[in-house]
Protein backbone atom coordinates (compact mmCIF):
# COMPACT_ATOMS: atom_id res chain seq x y z
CA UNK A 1 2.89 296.00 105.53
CA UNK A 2 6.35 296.74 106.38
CA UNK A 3 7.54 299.67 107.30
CA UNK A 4 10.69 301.07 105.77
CA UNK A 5 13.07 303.66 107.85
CA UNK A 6 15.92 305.56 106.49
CA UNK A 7 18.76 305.91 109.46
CA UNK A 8 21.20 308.65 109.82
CA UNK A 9 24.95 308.47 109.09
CA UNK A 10 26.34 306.58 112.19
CA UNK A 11 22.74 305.95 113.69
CA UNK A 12 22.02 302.06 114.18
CA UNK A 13 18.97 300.12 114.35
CA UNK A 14 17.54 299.60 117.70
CA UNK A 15 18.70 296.57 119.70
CA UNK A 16 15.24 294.91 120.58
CA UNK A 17 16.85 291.79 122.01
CA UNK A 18 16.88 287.99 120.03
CA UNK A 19 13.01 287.54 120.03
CA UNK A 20 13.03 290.53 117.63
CA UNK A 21 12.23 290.13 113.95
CA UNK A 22 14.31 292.71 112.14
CA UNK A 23 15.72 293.32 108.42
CA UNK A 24 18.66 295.86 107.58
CA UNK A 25 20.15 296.85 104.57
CA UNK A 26 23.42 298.75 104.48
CA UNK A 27 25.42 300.70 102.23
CA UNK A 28 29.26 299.46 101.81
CA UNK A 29 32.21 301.75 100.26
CA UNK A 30 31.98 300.61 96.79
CA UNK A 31 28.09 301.52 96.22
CA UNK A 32 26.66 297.57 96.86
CA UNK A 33 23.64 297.53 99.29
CA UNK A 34 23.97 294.39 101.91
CA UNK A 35 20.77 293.11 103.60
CA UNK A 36 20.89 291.00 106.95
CA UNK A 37 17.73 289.84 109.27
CA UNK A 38 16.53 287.35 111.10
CA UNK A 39 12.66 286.31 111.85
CA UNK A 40 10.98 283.14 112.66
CA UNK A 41 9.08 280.52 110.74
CA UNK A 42 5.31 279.44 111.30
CA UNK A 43 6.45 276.67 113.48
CA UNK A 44 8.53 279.22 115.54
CA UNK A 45 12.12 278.01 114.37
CA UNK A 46 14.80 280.86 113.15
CA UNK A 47 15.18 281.91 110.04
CA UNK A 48 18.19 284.33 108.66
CA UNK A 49 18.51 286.51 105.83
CA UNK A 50 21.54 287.38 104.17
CA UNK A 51 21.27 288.94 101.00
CA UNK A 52 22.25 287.61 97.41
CA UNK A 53 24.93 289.03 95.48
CA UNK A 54 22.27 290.28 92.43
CA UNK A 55 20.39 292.17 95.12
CA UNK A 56 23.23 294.22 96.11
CA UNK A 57 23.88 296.18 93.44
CA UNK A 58 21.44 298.89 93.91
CA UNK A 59 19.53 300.00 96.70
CA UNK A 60 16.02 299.78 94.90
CA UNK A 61 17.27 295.79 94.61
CA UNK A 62 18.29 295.75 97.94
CA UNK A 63 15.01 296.42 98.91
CA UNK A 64 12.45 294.99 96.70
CA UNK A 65 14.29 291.66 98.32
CA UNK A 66 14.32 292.82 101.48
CA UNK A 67 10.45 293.84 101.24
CA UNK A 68 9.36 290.03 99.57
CA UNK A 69 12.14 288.38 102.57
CA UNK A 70 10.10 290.63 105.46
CA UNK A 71 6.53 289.87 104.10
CA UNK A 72 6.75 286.50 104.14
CA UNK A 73 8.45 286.02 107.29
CA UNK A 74 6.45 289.06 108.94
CA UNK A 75 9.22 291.37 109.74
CA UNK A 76 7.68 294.78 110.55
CA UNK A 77 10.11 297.33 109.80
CA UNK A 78 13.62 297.38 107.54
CA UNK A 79 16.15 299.96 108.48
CA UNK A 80 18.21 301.19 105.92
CA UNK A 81 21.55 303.14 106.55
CA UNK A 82 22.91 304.75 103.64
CA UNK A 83 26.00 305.88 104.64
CA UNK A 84 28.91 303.19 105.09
């Protein structure tokens, strides 16, 4: 299961390195919610997310994507920061 943290205004995500798997969503200026993340496949090739414009207009959107994006491509947690 993946594990969902909330970050505070001007807090980041921790920097794990580029064998990380990781999944953030962030708040912009105009109330849309953008997801990013990278992971790996089965066969241990990259794999980005960027998410799509219909999952960016609300937060609960945002992250039911983000949540079926990190389950199948086992990411274990998804920071969210809420403030721009």
């Amino acid at each position: 299961m993946t594990s969902v943290i909330y970050l505070s205004p001007g807090e980041d995500m921790p920097d794990h390195g580029d064998d990380t798997r990781w999944l953030r969503i962030e708040a912009s200026h105009d109330g849309w919610f953008f997801g990013s993340g990278g992971s790996f496949k089965a066969n241990g090739d990259w794999v980005g997310y960027g998410s799509l414009a219909e999952d960016d207009v609300s937060l609960e959107a945002a992250l039911a994507a983000a949540q079926r994006w990190a389950a199948k491509y086992d990411v274990p947690t998804i920071w969210i920061q809420l403030a721009p």
